[in-house]
PDB file of N, CA and C in Angstrom:
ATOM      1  N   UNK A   1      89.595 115.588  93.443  1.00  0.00           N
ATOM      2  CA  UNK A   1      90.107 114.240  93.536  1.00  0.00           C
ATOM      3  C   UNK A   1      89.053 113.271  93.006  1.00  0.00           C
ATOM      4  N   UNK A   2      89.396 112.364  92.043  1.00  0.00           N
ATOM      5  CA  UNK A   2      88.307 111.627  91.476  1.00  0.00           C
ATOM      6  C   UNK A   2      88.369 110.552  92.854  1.00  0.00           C
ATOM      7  N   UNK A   3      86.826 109.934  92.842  1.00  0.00           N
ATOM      8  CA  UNK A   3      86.474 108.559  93.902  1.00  0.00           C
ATOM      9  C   UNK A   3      87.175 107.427  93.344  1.00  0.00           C
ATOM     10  N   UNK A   4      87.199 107.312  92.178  1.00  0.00           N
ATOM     11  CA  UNK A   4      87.237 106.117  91.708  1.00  0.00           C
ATOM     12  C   UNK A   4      88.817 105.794  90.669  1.00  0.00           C
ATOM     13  N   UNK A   5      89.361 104.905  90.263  1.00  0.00           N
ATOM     14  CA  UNK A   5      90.556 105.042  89.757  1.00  0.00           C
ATOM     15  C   UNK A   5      91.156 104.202  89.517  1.00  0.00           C
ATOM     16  N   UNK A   6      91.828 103.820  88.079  1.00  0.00           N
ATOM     17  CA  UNK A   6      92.436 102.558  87.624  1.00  0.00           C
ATOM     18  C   UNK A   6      93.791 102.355  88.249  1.00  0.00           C
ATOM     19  N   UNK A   7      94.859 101.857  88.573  1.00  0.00           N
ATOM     20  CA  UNK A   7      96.355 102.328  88.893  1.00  0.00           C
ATOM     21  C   UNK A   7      96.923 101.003  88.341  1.00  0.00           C
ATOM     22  N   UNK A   8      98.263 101.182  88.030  1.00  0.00           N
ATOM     23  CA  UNK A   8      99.013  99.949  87.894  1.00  0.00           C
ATOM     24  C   UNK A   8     100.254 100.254  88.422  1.00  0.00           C
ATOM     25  N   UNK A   9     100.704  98.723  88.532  1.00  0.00           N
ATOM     26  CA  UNK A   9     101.738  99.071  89.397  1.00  0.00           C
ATOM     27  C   UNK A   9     103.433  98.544  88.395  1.00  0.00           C
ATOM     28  N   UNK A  10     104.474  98.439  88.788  1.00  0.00           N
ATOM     29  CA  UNK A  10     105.631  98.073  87.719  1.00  0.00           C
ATOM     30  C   UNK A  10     105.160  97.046  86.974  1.00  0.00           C
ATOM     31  N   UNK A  11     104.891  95.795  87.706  1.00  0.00           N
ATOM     32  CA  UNK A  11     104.280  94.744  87.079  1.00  0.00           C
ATOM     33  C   UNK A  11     103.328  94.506  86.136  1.00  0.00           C
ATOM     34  N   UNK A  12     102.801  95.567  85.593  1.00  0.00           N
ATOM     35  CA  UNK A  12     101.557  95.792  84.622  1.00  0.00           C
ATOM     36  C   UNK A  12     100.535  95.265  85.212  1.00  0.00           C
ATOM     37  N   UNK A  13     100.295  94.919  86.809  1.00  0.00           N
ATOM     38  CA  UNK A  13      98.805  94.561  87.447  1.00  0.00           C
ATOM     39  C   UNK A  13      97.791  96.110  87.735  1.00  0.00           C
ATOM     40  N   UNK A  14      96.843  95.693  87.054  1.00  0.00           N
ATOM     41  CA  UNK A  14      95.975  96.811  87.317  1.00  0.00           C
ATOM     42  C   UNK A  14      95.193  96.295  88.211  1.00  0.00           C
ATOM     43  N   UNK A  15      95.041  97.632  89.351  1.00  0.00           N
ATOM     44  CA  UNK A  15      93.933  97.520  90.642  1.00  0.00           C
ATOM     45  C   UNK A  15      93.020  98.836  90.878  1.00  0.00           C
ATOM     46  N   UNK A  16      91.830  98.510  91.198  1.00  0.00           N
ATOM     47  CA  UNK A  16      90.915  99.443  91.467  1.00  0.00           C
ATOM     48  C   UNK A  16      91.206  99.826  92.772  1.00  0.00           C
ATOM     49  N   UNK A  17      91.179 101.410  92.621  1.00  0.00           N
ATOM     50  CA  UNK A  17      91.335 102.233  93.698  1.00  0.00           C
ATOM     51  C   UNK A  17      90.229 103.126  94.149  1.00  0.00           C
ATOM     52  N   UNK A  18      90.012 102.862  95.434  1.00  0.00           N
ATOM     53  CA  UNK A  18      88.635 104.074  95.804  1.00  0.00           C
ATOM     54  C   UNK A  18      89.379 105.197  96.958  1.00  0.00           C
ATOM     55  N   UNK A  19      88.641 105.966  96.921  1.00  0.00           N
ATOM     56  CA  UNK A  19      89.367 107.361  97.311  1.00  0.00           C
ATOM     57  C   UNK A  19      88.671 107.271  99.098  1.00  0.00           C
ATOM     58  N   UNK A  20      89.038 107.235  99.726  1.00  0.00           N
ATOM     59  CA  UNK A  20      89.495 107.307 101.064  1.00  0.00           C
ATOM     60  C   UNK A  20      89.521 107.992 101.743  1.00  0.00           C
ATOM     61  N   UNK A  21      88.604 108.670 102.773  1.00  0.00           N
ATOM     62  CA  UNK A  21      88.577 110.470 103.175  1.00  0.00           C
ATOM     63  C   UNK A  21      89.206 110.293 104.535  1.00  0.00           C
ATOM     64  N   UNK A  22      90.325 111.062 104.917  1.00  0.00           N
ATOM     65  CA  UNK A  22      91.247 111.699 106.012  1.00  0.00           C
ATOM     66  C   UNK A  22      90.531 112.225 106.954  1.00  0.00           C
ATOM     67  N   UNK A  23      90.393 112.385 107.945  1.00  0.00           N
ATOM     68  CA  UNK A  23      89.410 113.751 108.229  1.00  0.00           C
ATOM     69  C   UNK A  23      90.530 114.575 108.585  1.00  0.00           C
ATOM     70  N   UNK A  24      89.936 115.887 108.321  1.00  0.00           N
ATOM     71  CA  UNK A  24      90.986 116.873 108.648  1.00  0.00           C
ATOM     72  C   UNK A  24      92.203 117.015 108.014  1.00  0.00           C
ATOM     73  N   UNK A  25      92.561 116.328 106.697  1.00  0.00           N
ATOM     74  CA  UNK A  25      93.323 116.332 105.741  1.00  0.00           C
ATOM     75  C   UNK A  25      93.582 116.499 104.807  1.00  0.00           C
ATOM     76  N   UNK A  26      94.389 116.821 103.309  1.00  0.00           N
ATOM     77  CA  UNK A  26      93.817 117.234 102.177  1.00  0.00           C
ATOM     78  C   UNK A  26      94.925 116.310 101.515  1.00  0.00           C
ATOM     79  N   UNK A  27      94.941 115.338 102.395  1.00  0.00           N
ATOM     80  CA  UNK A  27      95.990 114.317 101.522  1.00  0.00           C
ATOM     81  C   UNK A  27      95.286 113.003 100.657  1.00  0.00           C
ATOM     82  N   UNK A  28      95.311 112.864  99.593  1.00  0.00           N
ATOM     83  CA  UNK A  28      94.725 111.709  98.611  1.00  0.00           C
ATOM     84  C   UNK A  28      94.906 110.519  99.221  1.00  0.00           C
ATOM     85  N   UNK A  29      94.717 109.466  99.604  1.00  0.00           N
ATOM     86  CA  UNK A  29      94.783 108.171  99.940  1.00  0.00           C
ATOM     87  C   UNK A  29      93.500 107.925  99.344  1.00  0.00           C
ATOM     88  N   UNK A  30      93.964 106.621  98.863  1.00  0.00           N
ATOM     89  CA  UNK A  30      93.310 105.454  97.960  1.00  0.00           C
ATOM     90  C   UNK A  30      93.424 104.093  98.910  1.00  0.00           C
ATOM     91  N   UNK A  31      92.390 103.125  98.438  1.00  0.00           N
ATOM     92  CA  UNK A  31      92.264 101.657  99.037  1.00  0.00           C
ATOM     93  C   UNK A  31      92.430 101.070  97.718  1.00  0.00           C
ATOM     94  N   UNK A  32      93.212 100.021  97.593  1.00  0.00           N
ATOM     95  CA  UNK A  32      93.278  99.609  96.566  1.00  0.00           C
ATOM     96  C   UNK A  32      92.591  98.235  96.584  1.00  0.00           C
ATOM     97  N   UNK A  33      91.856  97.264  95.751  1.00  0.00           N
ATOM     98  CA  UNK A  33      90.919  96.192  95.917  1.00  0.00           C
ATOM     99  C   UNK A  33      91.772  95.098  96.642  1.00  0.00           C
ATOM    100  N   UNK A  34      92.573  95.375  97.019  1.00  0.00           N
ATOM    101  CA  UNK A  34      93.437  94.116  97.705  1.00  0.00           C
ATOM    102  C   UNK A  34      94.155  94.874  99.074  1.00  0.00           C
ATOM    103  N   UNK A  35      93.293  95.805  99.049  1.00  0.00           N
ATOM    104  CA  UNK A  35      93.502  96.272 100.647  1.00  0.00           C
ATOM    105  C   UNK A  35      94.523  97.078 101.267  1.00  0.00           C
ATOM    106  N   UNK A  36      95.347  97.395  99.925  1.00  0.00           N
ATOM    107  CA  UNK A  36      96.717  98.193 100.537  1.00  0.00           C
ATOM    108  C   UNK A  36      95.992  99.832 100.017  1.00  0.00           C
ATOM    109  N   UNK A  37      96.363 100.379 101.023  1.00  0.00           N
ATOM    110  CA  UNK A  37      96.269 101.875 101.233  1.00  0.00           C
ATOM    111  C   UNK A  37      98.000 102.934 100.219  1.00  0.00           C
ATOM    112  N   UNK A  38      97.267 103.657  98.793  1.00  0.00           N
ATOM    113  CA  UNK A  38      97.960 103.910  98.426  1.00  0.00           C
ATOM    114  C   UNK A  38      98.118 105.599  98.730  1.00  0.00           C
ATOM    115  N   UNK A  39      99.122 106.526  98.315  1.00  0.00           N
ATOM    116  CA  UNK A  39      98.892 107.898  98.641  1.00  0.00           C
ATOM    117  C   UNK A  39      99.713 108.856  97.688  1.00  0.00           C
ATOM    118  N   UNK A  40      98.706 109.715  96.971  1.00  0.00           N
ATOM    119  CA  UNK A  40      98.964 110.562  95.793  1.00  0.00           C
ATOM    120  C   UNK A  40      99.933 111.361  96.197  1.00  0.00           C
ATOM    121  N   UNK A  41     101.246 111.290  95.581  1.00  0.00           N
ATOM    122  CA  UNK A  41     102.362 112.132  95.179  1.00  0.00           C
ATOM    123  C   UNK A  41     102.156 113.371  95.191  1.00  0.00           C
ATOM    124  N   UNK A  42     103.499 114.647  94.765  1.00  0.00           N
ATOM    125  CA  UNK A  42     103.219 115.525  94.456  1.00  0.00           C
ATOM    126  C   UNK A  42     103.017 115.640  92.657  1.00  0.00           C
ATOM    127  N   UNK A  43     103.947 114.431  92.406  1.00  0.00           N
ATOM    128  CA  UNK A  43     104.373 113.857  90.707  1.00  0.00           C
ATOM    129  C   UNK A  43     103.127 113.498  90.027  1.00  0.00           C
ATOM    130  N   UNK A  44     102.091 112.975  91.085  1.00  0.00           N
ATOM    131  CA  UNK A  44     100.813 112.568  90.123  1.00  0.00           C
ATOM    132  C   UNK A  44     100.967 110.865  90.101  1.00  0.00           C
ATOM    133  N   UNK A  45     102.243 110.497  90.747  1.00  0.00           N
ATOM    134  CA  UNK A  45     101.801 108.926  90.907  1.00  0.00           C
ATOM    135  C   UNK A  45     101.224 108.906  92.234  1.00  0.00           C
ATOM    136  N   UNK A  46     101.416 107.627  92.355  1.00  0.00           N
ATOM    137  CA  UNK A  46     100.962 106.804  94.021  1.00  0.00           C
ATOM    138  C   UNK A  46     101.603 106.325  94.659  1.00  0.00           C
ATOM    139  N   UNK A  47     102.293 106.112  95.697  1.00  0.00           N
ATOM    140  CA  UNK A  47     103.103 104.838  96.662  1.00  0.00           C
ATOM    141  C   UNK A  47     102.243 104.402  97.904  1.00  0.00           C
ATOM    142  N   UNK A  48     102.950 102.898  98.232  1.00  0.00           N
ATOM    143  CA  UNK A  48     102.359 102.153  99.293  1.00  0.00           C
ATOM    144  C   UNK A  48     103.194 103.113 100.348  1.00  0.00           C
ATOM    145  N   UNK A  49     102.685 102.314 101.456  1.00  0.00           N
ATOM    146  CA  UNK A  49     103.865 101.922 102.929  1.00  0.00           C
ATOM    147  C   UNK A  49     104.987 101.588 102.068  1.00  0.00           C
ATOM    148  N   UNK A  50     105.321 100.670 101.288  1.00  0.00           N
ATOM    149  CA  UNK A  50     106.657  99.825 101.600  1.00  0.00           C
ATOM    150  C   UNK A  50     106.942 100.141 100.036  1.00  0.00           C
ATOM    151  N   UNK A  51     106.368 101.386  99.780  1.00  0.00           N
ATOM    152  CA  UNK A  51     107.787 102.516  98.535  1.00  0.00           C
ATOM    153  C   UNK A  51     107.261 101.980  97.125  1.00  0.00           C
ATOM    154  N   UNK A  52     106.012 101.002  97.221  1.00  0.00           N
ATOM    155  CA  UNK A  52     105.590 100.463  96.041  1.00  0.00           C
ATOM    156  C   UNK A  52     105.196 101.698  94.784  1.00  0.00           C
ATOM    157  N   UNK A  53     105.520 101.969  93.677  1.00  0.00           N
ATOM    158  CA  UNK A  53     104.875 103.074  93.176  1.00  0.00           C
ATOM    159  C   UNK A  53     103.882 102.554  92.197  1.00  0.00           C
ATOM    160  N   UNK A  54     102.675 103.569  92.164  1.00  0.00           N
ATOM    161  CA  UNK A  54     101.812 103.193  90.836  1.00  0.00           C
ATOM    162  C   UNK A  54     101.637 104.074  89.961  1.00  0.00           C
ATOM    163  N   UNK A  55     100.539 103.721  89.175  1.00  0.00           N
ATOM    164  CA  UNK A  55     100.371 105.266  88.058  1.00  0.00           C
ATOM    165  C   UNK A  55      99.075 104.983  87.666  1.00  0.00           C
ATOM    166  N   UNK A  56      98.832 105.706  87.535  1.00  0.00           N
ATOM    167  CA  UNK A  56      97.012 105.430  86.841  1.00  0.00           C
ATOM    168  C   UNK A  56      97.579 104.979  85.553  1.00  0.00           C
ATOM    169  N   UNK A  57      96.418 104.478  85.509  1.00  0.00           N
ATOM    170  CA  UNK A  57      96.166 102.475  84.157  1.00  0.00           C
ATOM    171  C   UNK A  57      95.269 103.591  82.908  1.00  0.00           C
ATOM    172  N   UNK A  58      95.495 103.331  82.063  1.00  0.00           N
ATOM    173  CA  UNK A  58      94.474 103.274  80.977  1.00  0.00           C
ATOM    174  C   UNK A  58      93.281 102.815  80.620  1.00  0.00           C
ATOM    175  N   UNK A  59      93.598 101.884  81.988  1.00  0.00           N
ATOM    176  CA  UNK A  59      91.936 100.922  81.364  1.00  0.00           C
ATOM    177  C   UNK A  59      91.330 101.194  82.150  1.00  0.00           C
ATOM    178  N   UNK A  60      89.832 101.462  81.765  1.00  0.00           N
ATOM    179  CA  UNK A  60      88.254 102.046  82.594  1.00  0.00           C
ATOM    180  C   UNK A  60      87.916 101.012  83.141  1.00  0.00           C
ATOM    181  N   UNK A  61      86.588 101.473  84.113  1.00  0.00           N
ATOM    182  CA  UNK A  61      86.170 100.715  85.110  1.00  0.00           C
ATOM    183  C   UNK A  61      85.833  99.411  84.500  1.00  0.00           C
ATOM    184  N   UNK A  62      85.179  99.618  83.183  1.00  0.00           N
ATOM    185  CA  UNK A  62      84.407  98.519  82.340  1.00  0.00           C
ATOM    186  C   UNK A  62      85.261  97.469  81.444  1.00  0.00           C
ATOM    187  N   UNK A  63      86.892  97.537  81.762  1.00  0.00           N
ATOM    188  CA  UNK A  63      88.118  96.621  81.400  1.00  0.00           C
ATOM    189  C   UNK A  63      88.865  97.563  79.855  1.00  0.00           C
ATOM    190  N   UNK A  64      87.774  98.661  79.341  1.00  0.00           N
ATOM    191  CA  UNK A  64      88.580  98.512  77.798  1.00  0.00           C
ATOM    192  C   UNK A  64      89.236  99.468  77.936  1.00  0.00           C
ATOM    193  N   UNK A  65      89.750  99.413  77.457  1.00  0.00           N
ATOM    194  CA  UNK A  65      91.336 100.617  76.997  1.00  0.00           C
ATOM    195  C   UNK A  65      91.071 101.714  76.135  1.00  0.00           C
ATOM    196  N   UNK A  66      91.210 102.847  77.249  1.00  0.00           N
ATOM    197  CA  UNK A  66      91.149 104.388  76.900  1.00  0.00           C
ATOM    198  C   UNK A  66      91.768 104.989  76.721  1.00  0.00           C
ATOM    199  N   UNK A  67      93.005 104.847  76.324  1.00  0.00           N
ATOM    200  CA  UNK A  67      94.616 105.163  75.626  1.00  0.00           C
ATOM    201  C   UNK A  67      94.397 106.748  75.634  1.00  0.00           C
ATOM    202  N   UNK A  68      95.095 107.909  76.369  1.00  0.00           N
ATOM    203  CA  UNK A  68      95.439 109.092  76.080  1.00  0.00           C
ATOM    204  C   UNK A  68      94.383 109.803  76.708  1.00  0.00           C
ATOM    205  N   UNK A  69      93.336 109.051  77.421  1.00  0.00           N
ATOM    206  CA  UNK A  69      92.181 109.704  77.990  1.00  0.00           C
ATOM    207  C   UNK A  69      92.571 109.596  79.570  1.00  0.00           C
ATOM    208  N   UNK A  70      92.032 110.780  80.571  1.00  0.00           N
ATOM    209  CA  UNK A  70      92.610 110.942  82.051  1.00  0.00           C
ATOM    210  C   UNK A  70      91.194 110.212  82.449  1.00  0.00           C
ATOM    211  N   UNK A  71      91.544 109.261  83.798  1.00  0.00           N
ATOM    212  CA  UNK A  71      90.132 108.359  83.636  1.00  0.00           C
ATOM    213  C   UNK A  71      89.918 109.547  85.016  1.00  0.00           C
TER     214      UNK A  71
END
């Protein structure tokens, strides 16, 4: 599971996600910079609580666009 992670959501807002440890779990949860707790699919996206879905973003930590690269 990477720590770190671009996501966007329908809206084309990209948010930084940090990886979040369970104890005793092997389930992915993410914090996203605005505080909502997201949680890795079996599909490879993300959803909130309230069914929001995301997807990892293209763009790196450093803003530029890494088109076709898995960040």
């Amino acid at each position: 599971m990477e720590p770190v992670l671009s996501l966007e959501n329908a809206l084309g807002r990209t948010y930084r996600a940090v990886l979040c440890t369970v104890p005793g779990s092997n389930i992915a949860v993410y914090r996203l910079d605005d505080g909502v707790i997201v949680y890795k699919q079996g599909d490879g996206s993300f959803k909130d609580r309230k069914g929001v879905t995301y997807r990892k973003s293209d763009l790196r930590e450093d803003g530029a666009g890494d088109a076709g690269a898995e960040i």
